[in-house]
Protein backbone atom coordinates (compact mmCIF):
# COMPACT_ATOMS: atom_id res chain seq x y z
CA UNK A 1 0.00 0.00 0.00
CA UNK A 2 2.90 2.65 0.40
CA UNK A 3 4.05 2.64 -2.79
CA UNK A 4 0.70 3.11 -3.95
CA UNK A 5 0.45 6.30 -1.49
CA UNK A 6 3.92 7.35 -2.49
CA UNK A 7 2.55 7.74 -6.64
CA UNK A 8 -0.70 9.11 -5.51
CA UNK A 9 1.13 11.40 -2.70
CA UNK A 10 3.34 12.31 -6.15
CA UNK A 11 0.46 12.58 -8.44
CA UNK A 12 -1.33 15.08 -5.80
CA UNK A 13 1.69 17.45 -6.15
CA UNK A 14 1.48 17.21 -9.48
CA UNK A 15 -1.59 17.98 -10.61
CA UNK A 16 -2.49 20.29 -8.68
CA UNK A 17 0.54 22.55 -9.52
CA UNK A 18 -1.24 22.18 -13.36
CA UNK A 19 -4.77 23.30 -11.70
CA UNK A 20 -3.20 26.18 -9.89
CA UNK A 21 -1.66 27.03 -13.23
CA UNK A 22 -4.40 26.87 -15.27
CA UNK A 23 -6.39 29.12 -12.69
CA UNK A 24 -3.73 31.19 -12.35
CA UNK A 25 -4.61 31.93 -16.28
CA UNK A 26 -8.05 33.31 -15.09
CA UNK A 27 -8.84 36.78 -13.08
CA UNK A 28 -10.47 36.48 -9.60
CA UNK A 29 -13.89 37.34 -10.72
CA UNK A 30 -13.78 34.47 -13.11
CA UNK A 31 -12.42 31.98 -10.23
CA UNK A 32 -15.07 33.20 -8.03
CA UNK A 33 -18.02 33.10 -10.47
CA UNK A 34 -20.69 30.75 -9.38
CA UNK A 35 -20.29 27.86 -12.18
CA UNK A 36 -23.39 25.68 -10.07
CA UNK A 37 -20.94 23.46 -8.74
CA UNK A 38 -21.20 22.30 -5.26
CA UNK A 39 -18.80 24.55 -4.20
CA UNK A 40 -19.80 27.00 -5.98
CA UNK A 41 -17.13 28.09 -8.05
CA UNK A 42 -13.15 27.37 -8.78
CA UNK A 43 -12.15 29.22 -5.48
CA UNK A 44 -14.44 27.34 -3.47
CA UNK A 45 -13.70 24.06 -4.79
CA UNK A 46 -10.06 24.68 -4.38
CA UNK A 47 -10.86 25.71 -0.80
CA UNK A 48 -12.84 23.10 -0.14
CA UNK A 49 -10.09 20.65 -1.04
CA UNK A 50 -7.51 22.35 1.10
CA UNK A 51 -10.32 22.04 4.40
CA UNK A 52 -10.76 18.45 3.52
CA UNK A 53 -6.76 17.95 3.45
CA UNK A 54 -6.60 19.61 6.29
CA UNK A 55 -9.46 18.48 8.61
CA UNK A 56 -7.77 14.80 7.44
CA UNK A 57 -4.32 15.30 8.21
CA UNK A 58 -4.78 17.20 11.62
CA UNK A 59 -6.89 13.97 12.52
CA UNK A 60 -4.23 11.94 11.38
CA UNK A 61 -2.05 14.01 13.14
CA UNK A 62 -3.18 12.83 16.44
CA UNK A 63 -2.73 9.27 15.74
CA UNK A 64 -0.26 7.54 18.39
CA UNK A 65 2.84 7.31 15.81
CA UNK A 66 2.83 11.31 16.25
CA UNK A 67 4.31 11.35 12.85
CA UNK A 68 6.34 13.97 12.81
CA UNK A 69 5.66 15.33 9.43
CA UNK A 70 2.46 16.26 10.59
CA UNK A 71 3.54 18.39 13.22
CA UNK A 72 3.17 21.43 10.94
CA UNK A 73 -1.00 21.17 10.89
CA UNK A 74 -0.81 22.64 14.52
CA UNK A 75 0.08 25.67 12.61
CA UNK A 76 -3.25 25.73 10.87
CA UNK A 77 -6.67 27.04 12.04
CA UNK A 78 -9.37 23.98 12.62
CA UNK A 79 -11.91 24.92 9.44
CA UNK A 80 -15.18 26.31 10.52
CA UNK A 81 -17.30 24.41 7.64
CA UNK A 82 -16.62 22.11 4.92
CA UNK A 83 -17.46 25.24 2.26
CA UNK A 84 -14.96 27.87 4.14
CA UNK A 85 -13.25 30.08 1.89
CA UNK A 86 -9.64 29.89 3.98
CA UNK A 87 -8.19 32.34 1.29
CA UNK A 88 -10.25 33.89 -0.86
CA UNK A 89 -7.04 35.08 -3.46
CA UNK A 90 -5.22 31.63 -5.63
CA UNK A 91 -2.09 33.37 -4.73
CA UNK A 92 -2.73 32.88 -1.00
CA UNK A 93 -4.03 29.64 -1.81
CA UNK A 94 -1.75 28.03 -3.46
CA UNK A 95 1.00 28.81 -0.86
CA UNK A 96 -1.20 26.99 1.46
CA UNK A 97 -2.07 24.01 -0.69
CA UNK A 98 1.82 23.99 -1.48
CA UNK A 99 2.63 23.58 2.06
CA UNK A 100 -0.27 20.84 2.70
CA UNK A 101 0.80 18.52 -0.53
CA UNK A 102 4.61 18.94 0.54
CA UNK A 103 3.36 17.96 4.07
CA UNK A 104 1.21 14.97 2.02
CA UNK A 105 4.61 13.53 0.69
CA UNK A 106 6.45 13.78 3.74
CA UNK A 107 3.96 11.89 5.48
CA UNK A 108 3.28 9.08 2.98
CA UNK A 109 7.84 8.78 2.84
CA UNK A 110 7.62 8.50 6.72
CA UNK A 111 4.55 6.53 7.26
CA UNK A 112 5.36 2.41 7.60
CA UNK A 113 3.19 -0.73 6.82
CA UNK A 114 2.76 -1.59 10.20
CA UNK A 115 1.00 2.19 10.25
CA UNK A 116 -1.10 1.89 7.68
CA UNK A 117 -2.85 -1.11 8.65
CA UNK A 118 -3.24 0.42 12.64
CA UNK A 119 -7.04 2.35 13.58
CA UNK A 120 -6.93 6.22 13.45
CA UNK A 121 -9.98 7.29 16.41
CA UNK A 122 -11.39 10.61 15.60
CA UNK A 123 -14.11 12.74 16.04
CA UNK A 124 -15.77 14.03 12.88
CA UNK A 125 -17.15 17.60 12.29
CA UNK A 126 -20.60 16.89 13.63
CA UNK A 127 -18.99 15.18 16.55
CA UNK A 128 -19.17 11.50 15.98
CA UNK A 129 -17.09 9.28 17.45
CA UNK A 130 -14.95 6.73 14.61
CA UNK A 131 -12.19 4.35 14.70
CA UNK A 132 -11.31 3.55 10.89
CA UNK A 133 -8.06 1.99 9.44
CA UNK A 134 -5.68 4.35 8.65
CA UNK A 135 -4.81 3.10 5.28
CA UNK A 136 -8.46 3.23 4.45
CA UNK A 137 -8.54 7.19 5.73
CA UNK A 138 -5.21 8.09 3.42
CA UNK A 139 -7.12 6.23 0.32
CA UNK A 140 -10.17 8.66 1.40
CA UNK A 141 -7.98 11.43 1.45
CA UNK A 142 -6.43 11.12 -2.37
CA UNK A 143 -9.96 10.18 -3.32
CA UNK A 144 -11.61 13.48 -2.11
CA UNK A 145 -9.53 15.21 -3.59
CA UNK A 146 -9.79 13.22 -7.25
CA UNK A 147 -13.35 14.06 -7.02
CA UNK A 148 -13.46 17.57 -6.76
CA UNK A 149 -10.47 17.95 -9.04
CA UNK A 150 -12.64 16.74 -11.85
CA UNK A 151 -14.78 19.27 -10.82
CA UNK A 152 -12.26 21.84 -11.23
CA UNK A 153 -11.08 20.79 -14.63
CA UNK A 154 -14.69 21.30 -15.89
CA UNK A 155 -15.22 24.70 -14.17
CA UNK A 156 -11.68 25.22 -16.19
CA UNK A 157 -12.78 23.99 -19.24
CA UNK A 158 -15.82 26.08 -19.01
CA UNK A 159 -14.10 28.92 -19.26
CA UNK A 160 -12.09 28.30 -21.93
CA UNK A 161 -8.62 26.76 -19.88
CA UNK A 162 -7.60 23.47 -20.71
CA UNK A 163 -5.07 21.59 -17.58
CA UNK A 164 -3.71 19.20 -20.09
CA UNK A 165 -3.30 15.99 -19.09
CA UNK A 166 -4.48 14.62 -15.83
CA UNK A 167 -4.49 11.03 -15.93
CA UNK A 168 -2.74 9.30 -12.97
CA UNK A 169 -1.38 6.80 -16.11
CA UNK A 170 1.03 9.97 -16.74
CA UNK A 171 2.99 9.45 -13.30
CA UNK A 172 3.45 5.49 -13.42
CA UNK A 173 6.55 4.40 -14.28
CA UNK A 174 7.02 1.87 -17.25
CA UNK A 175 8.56 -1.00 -16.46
């Protein structure tokens, strides 16, 4: 399962340095025009996806390995809603989604097997009690943010910016 992490962890960094570039392309009236997404718009999706990352990775942070990678996510404010707009401006927020998929990789390279397969308890943001598999909670985590990716790509495309590639196939290494 690591390695698997370690190319999605990879493929994270990747594309979204293509998304941030292809917003970049657009002014912030068009990034924060409602496109009827669930989000909203292109800044709110990307928002979105940074609260996800972090509400995920501060609950991982608290796991009993302490990994120390994760140490960082103290640094960050605990999101008020799923839909908060953490920075309003790309510039601002792709700093902050620089520093979270940096903090992504370090993670995944210092994470072990034994780890992965251990229970993560935490409390979720209507205050439920869970104890999941921690492996199970990083797939979750590189899945959100697949999802609402797509999302963005469309909003993109819809106004004229093309990303480029985006397959995952792009990053796997031929044998």
């Amino acid at each position: 399962m690591k390695s698997n992490f370690e190319l999605l962890a990879n493929y994270n960094l990747w594309i979204n340095q293509r998304i941030y570039d292809s917003a970049n392309k657009l002014d912030p009236e068009d990034l924060s025009k409602d496109k009827g997404a669930y989000f909203s718009s292109i800044i709110g999706t990307l928002n979105h996806i940074l609260v996800g990352d972090i509400i995920w990775l501060k609950r991982i942070s608290n796991h009993p390995d302490s990994f120390k990678s994760l140490k960082l996510m103290k640094e960050f404010a605990d999101p008020v809603s799923l839909s908060e707009i953490v920075h309003p401006d790309l510039e601002s927020l792709a700093q902050s989604r620089k520093v979270i998929d940096e903090a992504i990789i370090n993670f995944i390279n210092e994470i072990s097997e034994e780890s992965i397969l251990s229970e993560l308890d935490y409390i979720n943001t209507k205050g439920n009690k869970f104890t999941k598999n921690l492996g199970f909670i990083i797939q979750h985590l590189f899945n959100h943010q697949t999802h609402h990716r797509g999302q963005v790509t469309t909003m993109l495309f819809q106004s004229c910016i093309d990303v480029g590639e985006t397959d995952l196939l792009a990053l796997i290494p031929s044998e």
